[in-house]
N, C-alpha and C. Protein backbone atom coordinates (compact mmCIF):
# COMPACT_ATOMS: atom_id res chain seq x y z
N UNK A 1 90.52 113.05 91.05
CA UNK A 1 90.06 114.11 91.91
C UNK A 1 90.16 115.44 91.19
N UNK A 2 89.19 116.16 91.62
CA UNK A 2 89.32 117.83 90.83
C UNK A 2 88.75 118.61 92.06
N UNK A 3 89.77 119.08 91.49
CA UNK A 3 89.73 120.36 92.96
C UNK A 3 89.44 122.21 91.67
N UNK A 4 88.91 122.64 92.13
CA UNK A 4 88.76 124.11 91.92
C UNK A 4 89.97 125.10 92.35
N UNK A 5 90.08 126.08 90.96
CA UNK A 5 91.59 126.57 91.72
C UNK A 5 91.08 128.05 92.34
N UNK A 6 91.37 128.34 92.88
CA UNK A 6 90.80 129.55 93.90
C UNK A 6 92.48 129.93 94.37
N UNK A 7 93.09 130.53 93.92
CA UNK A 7 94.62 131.04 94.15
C UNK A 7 95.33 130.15 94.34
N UNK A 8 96.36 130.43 95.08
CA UNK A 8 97.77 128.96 95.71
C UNK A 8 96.77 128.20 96.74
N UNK A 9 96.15 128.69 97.24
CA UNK A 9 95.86 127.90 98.22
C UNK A 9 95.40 126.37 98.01
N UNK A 10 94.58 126.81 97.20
CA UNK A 10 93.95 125.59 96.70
C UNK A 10 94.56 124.29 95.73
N UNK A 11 96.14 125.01 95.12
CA UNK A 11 96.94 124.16 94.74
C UNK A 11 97.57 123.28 95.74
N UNK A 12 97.84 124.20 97.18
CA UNK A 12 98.78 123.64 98.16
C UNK A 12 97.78 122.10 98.46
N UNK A 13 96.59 122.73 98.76
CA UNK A 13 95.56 121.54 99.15
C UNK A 13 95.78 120.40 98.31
N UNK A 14 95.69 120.46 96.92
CA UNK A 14 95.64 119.57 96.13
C UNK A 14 96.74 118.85 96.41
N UNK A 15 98.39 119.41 96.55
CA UNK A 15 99.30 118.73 96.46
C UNK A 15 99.52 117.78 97.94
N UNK A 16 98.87 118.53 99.16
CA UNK A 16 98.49 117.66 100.39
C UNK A 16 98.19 116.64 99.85
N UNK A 17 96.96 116.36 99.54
CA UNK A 17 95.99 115.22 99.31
C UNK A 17 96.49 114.61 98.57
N UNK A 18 97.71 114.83 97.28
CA UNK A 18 98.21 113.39 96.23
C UNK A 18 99.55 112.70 97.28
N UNK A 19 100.51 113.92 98.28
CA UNK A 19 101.11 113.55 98.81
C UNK A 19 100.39 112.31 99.62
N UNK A 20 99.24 112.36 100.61
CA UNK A 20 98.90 111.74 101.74
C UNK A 20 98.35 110.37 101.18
N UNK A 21 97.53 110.49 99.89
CA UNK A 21 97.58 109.17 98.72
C UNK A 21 98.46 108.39 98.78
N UNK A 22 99.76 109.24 98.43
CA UNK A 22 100.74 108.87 98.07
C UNK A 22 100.93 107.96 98.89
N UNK A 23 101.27 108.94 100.13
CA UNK A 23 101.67 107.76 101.40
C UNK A 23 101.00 106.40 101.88
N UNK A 24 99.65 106.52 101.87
CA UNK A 24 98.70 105.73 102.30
C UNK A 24 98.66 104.31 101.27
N UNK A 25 99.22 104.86 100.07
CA UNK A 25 99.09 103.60 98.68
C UNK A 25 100.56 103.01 98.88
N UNK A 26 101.43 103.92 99.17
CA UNK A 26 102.75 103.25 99.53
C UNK A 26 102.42 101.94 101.13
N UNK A 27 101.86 102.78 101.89
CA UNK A 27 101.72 101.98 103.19
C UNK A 27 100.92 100.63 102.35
N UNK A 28 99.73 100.62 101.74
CA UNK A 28 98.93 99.54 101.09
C UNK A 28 99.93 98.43 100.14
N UNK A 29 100.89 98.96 99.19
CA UNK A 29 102.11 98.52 98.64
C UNK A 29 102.68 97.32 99.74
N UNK A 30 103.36 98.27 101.01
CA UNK A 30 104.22 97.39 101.82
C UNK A 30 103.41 96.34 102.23
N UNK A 31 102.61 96.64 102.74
CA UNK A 31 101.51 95.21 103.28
C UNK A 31 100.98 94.19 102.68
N UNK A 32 100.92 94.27 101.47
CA UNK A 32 100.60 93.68 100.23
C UNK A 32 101.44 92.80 100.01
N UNK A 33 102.99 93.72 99.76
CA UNK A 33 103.91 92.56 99.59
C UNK A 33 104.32 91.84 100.98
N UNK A 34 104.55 92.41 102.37
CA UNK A 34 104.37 91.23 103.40
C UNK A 34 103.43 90.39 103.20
N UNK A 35 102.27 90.59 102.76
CA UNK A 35 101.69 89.58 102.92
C UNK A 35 101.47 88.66 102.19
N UNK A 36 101.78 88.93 100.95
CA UNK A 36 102.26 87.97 100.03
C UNK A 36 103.25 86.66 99.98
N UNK A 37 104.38 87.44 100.61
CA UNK A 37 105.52 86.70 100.73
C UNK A 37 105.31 85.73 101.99
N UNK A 38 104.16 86.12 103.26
CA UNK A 38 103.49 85.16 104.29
C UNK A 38 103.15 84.19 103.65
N UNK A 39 102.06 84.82 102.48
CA UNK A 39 101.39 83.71 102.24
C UNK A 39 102.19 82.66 100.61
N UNK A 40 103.25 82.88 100.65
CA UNK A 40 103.80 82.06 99.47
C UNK A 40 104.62 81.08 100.80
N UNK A 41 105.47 81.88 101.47
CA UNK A 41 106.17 80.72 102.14
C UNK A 41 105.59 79.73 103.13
N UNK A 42 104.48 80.50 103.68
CA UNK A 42 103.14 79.18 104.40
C UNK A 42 102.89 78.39 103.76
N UNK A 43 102.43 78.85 102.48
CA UNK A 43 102.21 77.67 101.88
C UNK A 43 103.08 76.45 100.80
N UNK A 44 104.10 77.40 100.65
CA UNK A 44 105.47 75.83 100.17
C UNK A 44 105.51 75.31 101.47
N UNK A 45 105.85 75.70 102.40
CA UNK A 45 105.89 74.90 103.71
C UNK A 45 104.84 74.07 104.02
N UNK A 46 103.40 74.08 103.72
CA UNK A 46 102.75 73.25 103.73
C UNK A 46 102.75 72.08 102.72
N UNK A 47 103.38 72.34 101.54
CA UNK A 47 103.26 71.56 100.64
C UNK A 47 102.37 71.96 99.51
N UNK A 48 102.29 72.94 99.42
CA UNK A 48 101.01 73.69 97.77
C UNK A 48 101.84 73.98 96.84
N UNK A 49 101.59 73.68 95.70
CA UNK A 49 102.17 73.98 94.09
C UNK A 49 102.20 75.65 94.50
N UNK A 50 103.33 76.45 94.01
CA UNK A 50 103.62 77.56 94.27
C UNK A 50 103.69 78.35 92.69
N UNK A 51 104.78 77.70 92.21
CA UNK A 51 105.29 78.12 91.18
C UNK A 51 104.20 78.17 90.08
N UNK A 52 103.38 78.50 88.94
CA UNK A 52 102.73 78.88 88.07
C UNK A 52 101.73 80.17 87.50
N UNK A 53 100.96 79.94 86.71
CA UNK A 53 100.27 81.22 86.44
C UNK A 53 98.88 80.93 87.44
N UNK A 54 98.75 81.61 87.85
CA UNK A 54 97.24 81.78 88.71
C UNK A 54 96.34 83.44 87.78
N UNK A 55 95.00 82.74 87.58
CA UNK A 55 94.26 83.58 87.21
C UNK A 55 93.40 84.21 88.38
N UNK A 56 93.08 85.39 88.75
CA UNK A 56 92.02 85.89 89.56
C UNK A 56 91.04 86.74 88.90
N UNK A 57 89.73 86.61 89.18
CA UNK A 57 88.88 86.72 88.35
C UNK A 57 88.08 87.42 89.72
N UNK A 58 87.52 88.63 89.28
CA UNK A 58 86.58 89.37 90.10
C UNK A 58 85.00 89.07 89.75
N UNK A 59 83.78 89.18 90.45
CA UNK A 59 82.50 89.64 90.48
C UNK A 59 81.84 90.34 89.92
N UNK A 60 82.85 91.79 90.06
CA UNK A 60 82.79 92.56 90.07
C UNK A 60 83.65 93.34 88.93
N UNK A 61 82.34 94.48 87.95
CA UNK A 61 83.13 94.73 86.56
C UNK A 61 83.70 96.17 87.08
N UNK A 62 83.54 96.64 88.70
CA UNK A 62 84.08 97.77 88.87
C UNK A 62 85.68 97.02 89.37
N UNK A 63 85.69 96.34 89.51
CA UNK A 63 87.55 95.74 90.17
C UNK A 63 87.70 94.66 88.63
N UNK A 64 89.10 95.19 88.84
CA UNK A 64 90.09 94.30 87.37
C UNK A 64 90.66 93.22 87.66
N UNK A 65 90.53 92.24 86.81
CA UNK A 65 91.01 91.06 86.81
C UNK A 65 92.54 90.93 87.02
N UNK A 66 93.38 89.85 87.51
CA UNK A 66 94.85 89.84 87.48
C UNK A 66 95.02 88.29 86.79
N UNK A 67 96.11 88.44 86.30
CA UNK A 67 96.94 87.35 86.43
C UNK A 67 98.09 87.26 86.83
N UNK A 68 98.61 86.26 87.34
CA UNK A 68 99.69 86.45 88.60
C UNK A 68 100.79 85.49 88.59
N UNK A 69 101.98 85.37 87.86
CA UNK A 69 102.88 84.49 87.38
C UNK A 69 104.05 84.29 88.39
N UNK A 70 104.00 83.50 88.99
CA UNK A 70 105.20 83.04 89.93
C UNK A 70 106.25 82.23 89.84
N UNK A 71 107.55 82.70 89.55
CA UNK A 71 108.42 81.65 89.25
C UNK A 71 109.43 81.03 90.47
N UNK A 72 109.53 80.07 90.50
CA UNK A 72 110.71 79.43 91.32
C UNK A 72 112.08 79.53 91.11
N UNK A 73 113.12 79.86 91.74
CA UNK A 73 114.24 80.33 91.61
C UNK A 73 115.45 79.51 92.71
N UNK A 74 116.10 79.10 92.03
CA UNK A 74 116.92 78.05 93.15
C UNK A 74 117.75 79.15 93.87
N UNK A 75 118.10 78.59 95.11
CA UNK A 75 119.11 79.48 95.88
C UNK A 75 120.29 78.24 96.42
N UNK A 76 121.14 78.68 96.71
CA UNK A 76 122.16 78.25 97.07
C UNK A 76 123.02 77.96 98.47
N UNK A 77 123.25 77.74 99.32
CA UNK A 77 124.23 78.16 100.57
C UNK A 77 125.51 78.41 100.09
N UNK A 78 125.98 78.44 98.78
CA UNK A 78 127.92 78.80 98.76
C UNK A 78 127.45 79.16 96.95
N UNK A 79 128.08 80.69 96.58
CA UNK A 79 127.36 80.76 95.55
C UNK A 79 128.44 79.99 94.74
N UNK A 80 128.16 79.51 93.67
CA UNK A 80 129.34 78.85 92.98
C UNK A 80 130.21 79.65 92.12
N UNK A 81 130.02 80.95 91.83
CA UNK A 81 131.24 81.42 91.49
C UNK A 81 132.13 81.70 92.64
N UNK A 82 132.07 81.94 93.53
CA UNK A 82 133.06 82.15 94.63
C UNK A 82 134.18 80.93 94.88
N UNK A 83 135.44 81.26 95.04
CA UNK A 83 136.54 80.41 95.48
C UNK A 83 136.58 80.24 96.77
N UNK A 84 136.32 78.94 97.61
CA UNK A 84 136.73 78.94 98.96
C UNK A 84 138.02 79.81 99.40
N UNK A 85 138.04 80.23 101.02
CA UNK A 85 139.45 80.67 100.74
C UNK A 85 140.75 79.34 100.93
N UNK A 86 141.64 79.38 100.85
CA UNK A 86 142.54 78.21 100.97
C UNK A 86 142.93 78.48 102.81
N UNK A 87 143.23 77.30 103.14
CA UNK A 87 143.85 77.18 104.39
C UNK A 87 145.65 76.87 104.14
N UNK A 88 146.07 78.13 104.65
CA UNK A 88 147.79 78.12 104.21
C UNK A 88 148.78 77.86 106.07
């Protein structure tokens, strides 16, 4: 974006508009990753290969290609460095 500088004013404007970006790409961020994380655990729960590299490939030479590497990570219920406590 280019804005014309015409005194402060027109700086203040500018800094509005990267703030409200700001916000709006942050809001796009959060939803992105909810919905990500919907759609990873829907689908281990259904039973779909989760874990690997997935390529996405656009149409379109104005949008960029991704690649998208997902790893699997064990979790635990009792972490194993921890000592039970003793019953005295």
């Amino acid at each position: 974006m280019r804005y014309a500088v015409v005194g402060h004013h027109c700086r203040q404007y500018a800094l509005m508009k990267t703030d409200d970006h700001m916000q709006k790409a942050g809001a796009a961020t959060a939803t992105f990753e909810r919905n990500l994380e919907t759609l990873i655990f829907e689908s281990f729960a259904a039973g779909a290969t989760i874990d690997g590299t997935w390529n996405v490939r656009s149409l379109s030479p104005a949008v960029p290609d991704w690649t998208v590497e997902i790893t699997r990570h064990s979790t635990s219920v009792a972490n194993e460095d921890e000592t039970p406590p003793r019953a005295d």
